[in-house]
Every structure is written in C-alpha cells, then in structure tokens.
Protein backbone atom coordinates (compact mmCIF):
# COMPACT_ATOMS: atom_id res chain seq x y z
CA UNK A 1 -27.52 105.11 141.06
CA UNK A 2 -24.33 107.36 142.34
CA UNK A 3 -22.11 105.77 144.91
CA UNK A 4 -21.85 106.20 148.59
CA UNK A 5 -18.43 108.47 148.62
CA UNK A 6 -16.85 110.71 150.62
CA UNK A 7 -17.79 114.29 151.45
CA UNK A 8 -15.63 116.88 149.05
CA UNK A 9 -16.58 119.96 150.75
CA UNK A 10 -14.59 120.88 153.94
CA UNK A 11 -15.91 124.42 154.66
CA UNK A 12 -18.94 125.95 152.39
CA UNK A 13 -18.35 128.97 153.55
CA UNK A 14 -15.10 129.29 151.82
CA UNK A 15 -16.92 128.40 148.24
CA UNK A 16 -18.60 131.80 148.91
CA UNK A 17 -17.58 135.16 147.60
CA UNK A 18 -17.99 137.19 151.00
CA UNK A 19 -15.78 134.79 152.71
CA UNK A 20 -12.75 136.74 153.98
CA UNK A 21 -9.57 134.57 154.64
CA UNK A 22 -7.26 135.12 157.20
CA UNK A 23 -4.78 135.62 154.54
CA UNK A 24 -5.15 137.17 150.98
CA UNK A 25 -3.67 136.05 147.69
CA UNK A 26 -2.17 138.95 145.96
CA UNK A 27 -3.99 142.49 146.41
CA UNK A 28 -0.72 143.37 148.66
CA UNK A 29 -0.18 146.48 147.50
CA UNK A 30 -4.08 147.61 147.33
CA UNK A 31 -3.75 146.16 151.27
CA UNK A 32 -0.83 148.04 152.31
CA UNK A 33 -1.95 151.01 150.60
CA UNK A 34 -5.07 150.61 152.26
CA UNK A 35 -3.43 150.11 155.83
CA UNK A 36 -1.37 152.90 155.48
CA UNK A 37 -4.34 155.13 154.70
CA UNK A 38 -6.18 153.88 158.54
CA UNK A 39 -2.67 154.08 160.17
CA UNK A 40 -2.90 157.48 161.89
CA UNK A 41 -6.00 155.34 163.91
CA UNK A 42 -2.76 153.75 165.42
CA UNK A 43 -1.93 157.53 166.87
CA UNK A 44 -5.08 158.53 168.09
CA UNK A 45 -5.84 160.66 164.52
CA UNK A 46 -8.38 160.89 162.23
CA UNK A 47 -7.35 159.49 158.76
CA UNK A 48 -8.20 160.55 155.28
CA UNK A 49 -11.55 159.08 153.42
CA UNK A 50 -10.03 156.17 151.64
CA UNK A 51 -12.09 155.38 148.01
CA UNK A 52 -11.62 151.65 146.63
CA UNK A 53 -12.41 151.68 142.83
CA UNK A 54 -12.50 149.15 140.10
CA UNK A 55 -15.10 146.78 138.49
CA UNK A 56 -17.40 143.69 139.63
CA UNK A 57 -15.11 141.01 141.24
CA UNK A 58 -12.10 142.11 141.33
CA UNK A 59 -11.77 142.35 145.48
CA UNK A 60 -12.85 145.62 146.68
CA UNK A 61 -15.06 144.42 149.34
CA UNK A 62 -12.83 141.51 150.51
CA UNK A 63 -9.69 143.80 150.80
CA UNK A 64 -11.40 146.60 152.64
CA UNK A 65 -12.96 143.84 155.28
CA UNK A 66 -9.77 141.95 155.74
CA UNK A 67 -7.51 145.29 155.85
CA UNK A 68 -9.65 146.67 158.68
CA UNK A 69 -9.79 143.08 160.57
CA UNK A 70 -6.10 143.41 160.18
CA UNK A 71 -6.31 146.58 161.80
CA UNK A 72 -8.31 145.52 164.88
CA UNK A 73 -5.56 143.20 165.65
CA UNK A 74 -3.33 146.24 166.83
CA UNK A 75 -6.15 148.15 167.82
CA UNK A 76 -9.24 146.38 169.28
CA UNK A 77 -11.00 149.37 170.46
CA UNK A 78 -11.90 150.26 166.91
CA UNK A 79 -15.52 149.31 165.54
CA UNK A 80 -16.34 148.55 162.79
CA UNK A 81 -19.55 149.08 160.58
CA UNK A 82 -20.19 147.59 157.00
CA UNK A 83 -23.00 149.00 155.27
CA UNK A 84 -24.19 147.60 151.47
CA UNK A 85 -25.86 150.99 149.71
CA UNK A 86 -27.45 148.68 147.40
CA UNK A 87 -29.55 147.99 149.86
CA UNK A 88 -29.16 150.62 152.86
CA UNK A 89 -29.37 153.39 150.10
CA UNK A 90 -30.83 156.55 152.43
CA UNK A 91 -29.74 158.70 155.42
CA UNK A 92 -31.51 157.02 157.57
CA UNK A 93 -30.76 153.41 157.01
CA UNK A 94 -27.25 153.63 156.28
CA UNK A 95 -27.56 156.36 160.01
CA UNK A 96 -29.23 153.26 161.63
CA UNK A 97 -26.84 150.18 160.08
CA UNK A 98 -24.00 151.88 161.78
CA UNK A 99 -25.53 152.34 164.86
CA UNK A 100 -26.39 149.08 165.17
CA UNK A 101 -23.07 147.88 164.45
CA UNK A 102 -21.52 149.91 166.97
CA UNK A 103 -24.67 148.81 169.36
CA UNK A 104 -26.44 152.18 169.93
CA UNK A 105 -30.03 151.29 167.73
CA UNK A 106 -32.13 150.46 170.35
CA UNK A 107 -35.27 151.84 170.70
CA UNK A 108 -34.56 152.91 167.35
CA UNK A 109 -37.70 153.48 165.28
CA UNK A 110 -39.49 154.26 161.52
CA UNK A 111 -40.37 157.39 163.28
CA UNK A 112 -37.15 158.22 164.56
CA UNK A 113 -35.64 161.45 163.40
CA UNK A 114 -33.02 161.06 160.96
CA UNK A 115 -31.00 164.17 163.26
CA UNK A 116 -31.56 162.08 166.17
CA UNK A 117 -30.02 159.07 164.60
CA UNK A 118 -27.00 161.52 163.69
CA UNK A 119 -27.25 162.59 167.56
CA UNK A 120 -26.67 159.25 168.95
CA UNK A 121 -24.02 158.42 166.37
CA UNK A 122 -22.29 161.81 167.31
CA UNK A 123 -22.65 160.90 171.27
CA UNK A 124 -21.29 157.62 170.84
CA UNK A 125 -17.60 158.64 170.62
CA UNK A 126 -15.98 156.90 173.11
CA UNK A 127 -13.72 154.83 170.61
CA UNK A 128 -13.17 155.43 166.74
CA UNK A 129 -15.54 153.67 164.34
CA UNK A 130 -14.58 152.80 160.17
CA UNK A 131 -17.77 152.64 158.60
CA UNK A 132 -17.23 150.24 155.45
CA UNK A 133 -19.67 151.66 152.76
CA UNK A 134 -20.10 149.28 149.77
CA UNK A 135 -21.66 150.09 146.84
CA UNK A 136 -21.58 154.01 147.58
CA UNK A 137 -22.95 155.29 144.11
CA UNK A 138 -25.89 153.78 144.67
CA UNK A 139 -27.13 156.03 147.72
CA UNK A 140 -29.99 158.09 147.07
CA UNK A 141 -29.09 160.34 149.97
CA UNK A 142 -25.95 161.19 149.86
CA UNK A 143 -25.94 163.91 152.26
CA UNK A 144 -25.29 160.84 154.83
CA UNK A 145 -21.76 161.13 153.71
CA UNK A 146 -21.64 164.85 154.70
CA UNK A 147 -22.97 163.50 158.27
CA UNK A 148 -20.31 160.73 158.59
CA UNK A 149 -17.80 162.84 157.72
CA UNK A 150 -18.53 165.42 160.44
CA UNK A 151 -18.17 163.54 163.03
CA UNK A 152 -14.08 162.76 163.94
CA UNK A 153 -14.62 159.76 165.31
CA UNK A 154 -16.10 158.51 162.47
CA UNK A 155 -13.41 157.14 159.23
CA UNK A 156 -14.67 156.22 155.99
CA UNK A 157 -14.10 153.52 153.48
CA UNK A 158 -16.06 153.95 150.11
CA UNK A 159 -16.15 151.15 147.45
CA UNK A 160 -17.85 152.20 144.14
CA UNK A 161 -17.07 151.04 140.51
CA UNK A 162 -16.10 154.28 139.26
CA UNK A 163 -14.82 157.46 140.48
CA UNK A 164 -16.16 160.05 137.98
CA UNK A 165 -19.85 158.07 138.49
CA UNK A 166 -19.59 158.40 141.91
CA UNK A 167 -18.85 161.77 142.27
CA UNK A 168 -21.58 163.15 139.62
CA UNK A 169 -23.82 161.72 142.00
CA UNK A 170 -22.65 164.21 144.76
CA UNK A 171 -23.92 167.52 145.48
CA UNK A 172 -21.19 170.29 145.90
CA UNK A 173 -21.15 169.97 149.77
CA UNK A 174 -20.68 166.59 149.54
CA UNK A 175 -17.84 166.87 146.65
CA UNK A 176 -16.09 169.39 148.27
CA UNK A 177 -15.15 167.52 151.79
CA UNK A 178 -14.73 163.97 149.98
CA UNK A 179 -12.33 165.10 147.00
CA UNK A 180 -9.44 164.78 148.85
CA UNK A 181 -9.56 161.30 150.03
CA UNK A 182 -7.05 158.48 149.26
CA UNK A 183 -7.78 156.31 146.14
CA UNK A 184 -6.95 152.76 145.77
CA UNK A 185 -7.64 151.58 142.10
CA UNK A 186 -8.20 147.68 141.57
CA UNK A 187 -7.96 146.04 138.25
CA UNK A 188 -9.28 142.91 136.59
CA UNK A 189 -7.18 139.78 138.36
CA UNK A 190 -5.09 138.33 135.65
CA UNK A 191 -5.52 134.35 134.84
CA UNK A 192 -3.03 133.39 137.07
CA UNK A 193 -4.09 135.65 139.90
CA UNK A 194 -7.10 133.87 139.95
CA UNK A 195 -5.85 130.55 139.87
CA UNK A 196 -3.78 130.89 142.50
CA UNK A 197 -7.12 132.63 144.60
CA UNK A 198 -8.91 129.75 143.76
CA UNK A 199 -6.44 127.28 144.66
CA UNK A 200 -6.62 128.88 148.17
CA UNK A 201 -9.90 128.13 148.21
CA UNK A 202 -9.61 124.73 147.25
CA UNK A 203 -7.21 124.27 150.03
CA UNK A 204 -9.29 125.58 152.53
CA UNK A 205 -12.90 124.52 151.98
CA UNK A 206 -12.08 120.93 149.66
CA UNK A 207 -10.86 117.58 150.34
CA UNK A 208 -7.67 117.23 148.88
CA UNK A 209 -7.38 116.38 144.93
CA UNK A 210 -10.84 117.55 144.57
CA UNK A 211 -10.03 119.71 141.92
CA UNK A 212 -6.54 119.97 140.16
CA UNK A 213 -4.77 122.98 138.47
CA UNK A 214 -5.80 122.65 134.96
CA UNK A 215 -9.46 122.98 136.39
CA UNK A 216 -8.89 125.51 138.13
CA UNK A 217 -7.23 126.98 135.16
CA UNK A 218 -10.26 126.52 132.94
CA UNK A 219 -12.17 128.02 135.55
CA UNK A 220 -10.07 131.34 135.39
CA UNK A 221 -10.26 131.67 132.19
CA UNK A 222 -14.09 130.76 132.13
CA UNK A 223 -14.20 134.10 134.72
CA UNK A 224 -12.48 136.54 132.56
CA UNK A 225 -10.87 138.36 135.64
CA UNK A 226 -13.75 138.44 137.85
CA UNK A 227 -13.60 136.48 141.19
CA UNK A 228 -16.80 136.22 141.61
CA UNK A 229 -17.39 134.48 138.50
CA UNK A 230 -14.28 132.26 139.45
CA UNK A 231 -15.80 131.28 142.91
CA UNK A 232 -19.22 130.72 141.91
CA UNK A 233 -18.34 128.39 139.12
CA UNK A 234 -15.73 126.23 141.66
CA UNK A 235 -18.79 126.22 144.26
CA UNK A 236 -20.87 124.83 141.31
CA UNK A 237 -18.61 122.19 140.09
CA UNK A 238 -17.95 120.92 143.20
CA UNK A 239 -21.37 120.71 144.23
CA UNK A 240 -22.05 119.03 141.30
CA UNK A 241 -19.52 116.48 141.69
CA UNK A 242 -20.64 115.82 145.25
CA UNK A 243 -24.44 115.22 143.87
CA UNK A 244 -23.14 112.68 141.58
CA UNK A 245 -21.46 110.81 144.17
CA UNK A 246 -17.72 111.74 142.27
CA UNK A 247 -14.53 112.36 144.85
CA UNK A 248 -13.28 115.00 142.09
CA UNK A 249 -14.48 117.42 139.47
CA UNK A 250 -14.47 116.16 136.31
CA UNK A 251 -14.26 117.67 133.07
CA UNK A 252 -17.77 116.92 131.86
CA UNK A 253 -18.96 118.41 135.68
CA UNK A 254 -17.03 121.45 134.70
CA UNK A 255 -18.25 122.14 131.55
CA UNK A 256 -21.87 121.65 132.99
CA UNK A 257 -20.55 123.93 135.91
CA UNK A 258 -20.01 126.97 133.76
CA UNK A 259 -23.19 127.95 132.56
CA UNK A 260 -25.11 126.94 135.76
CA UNK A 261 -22.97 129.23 137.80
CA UNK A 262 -23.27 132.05 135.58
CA UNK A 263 -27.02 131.57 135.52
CA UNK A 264 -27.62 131.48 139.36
CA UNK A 265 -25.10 134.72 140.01
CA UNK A 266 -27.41 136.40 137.68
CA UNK A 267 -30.55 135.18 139.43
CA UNK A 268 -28.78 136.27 143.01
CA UNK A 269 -28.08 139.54 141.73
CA UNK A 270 -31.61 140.33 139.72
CA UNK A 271 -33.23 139.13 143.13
CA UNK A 272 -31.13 141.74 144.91
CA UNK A 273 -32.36 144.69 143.11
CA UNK A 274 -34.74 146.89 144.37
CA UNK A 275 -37.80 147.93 143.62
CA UNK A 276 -37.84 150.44 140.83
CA UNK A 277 -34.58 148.88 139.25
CA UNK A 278 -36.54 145.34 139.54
CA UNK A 279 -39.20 147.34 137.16
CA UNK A 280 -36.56 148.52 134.80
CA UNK A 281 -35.24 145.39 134.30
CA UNK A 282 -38.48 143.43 133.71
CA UNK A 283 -39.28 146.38 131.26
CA UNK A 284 -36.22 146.03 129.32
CA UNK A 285 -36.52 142.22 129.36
CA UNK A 286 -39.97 142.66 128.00
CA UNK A 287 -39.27 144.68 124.95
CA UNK A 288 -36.07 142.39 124.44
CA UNK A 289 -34.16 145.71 123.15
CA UNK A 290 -35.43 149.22 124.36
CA UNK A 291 -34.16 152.62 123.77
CA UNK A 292 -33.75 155.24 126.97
CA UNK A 293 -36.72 157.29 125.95
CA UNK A 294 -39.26 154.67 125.79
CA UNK A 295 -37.54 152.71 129.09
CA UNK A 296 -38.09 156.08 130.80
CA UNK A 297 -42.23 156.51 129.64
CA UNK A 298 -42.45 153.17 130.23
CA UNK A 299 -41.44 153.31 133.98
CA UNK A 300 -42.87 155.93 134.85
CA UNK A 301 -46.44 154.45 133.90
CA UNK A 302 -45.53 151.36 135.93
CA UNK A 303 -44.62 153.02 139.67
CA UNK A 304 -46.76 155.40 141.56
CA UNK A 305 -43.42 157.33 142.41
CA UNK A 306 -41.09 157.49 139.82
CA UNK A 307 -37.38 158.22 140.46
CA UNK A 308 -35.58 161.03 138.28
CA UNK A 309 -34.19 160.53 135.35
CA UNK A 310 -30.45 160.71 136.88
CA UNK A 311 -31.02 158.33 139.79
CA UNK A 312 -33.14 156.15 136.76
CA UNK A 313 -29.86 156.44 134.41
CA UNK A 314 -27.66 155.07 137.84
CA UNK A 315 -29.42 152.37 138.10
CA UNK A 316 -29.14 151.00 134.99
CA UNK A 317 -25.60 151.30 134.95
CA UNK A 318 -25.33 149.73 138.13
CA UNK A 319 -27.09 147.20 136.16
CA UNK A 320 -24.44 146.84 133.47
CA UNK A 321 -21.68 147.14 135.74
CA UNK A 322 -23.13 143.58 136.94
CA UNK A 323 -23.81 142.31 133.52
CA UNK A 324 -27.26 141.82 134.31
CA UNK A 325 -28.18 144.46 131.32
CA UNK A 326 -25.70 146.13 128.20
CA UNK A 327 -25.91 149.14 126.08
CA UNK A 328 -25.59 149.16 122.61
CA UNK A 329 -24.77 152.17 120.71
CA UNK A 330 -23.99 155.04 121.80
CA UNK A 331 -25.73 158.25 123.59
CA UNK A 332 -28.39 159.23 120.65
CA UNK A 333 -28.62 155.42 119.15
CA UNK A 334 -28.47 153.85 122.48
CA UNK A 335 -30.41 151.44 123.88
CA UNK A 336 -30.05 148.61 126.41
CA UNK A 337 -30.98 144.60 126.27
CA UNK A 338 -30.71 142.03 128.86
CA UNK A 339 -27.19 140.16 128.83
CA UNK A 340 -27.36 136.64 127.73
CA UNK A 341 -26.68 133.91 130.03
CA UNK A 342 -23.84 132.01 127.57
C-alpha cells in the first residue's frame, strides 16, 4: 500500500508541451529573428510573411506564440489568431478560426459563403491581426493563404516542417506572393538544450528535488532532440512517482516512464489524424509493411471520396514527420510500416 505523501506536481499545465512560459530557454536568436520580422507592426506597417521551419519538437509553435505575446506587450491593439491546419485544413475553416479569434464569427454558418467570410475578415480592419498558422502543409486549400495575404491588415506566421514540401503544395499564385517571406530555420535541441528546458519545467510545475539533473539528463537523451518527447516523458515519470506515493522520480519510475510516454504521444497523435489519414494508417498497420501502389488501391476501395494521390503522398509524410509511420527504401522499392513503439 503506497504512503500518504506530498503532492509533486505544482502546475500540470507546465508538464504540457503547448505550455508557453513567460520566459524561453534558448531559441534567442530564432526569437529575435522572429521579433524583428513583426517589428514594422511597431510603425504602423505591414511586415513580411515570416516561415518557421524545422522538424517535430524542436519549438516552432512555442516560439511563434511567445514571440507574438511578447509583441502585444508593446502593442496591445494587435490580435492575434492561431490556427492548427491539421485540423482547420480548408478556406473556410481556417476563414472562420480567425474570425472568431478576432470576434467577428457570429452568425457565422455551414452555409456561409466562403467570400463572405473573406468579407467580414476584410471589414474588420480596425487594428492589425497575426494569424499564427501551424501545420501549414497540411491545408488542402491553400488558396486561403492568397486571401490572408490580401488583406494589409492581416500578417502571417507559417510553421511547416519543410520548406521545399510546403511550397510543392502551392499553386503558382500562391508561390509567387509567399516566396519572399522571412525564414527562421530551427534545428534539433542539443542534449543540454533540453536539459536545461526541462529543468525550467521542473522549476515551475514540481516540488522542489522532485527530479534531479542526471534524470533529467537521461530524459534528454531518451528524447533525441525532440521536446516533445522530453516533456512527455518528465510528465510521465512524475506522474508515476506521484501514483506510487514517492516525493521523487526514481530510476526504476524512469525507466518505466520512457516507453509509456512514447506510447501515449503516439496514441495522442494517431487520435488526431483525420479521417482519410486515420484510413491510411490502419491500412498500413494492417498489412504490417505495404508498398505505395497497393496503399493507394487499397484506400481508395475503403472511402467513398478518395483524396489525390499528392494530397494522399502529404499525408503520409506528415505521418513520418511524427514517427507515427517510416519508409523504407527508396522511390521504386519503397514502402512504408508503422514505427515501433521501443
């Protein structure tokens, strides 16, 4: 029977990847480059689309929501929108999530005209708005991006894995008014970097001594680079410790931790995906290994509306940019497999 002890956990919501501090551990440079990019907002100008690049968990999303917080210090009149694509992935939802952010979506319906959306976003230009746009390459509409960046009052931030995946997904109208934007590249964290992340964490959401540096350590390296690995398995261990009635994370907790963590940020992410990626990835899990071909035939014999083949190859390397799926081999030989959990 575990023992009555204290509580470990200070703040939860810290323990969670889409906690943004009021302060960030390294990521200066991305920041300033970043706040230099929204700066001519400070003047009453329009700046330049700014695109944040780089793989899974490596602080895109955090840096572009704390930079423009850090903006509407020095200028409250700005609004602010954050749309995910992943899941607001056509014209008119990602039209819509920005009008509700800014507070113009009522009497807003299904029915609604997408041009009427546009119209009210257009009207409402009484202050300037940065529309936060996550997970860009995976809108199936991307003509809303030609909207948005028509109107002036309107400043983009676009966070995508990869530039040259991104912009294949473009038509030319699209290409052609987005090239010139500011790019801010992000790298894997090293193991110290994401110590030093997680010991902010720590110090923010934990009792102190709940977990100590060479934990924290193990947990880096556990994460190869990728914070959200990092936080997930420090939200795990210290969960796990709490359950057991422990004031600290032990080793054994930890090495239980690891797995566990990994497991339930692949659940959270498979239960994210949408429809007709949900059916790709219950095909390929299905076959165990599956070439693109036969994934393709497949899929299209399990929806009544099948996507095309491009939008069909974007999702699935969506999928591997979130290790939910890998490809082996390459273009003629390739085929793709579910990643496994260890």
């Amino acid at each position: 029977m575990a023992r009555e002890s204290r509580a470990v956990i200070v703040d939860d919501r810290v323990l969670h990847e889409d906690f943004v501090p009021s302060e960030v551990v390294h990521r200066h440079e991305a920041v300033n480059h970043l706040s230099e990019t929204l700066e001519p907002l400070l003047s009453d100008a329009r700046p330049e689309t700014a695109f944040l690049f780089g793989p899974t968990g490596v602080g895109k999303t955090c840096i572009a929501r704390y930079t423009v917080d850090q903006l509407r210090e020095q200028l409250p009149s700005v609004r602010t929108a954050y749309v995910n694509c992943w899941q607001e992935y056509t014209r008119f939802r990602v039209l819509y999530s920005v009008l509700e952010a800014v507070d113009r979506a009522f009497d807003v319906h299904r029915s609604t005209p997408k041009d009427e959306l546009f119209r009210r976003l257009s009207d409402a230009n009484d202050q300037p708005i940065v529309a936060i746009l996550d997970e860009v390459d995976q809108l199936e509409e991307t003509e809303v991006l030609y909207d948005l960046h028509r109107l002036p009052h309107v400043s983009l931030v676009l966070i995508a894995n990869r530039e040259e995946e991104l912009f294949a997904s473009f038509d030319d109208r699209v290409r052609s008014r987005l090239r010139a934007g500011t790019r801010v590249q992000f790298d894997r964290y090293g193991t110290d970097e994401l110590v030093a992340i997680l010991e902010e964490r720590a110090v923010q959401g934990l009792e102190p001594g709940v977990v100590d540096e060479r934990h924290l350590r193990t947990i880096a390296d556990a994460a190869a680079g990728d914070a959200r690995v990092g936080i997930g398995i420090l939200r795990s261990a210290v969960r796990r410790a709490e359950r057991r009635g422990l004031e600290s994370v032990t080793d054994d907790v930890l090495e239980a931790s690891i797995p566990d963590a990994r497991t339930a940020i692949r659940r959270k992410t498979v239960e994210q995906l949408i429809e007709h990626q949900r059916v790709l990835y219950d095909l390929i899990a299905e076959a165990g290994e599956i070439e693109p071909g036969e994934l393709y035939a497949a899929y299209e014999e399990a929806v009544e509306d099948p996507k095309t083949n491009r939008t069909l190859r974007n999702y699935l390397t969506k999928m591997v940019h979130y290790d939910l799926i890998e490809a082996v081999g390459e273009r003629r030989g390739r085929t793709y497999r579910l990643v496994d959990d260890e």
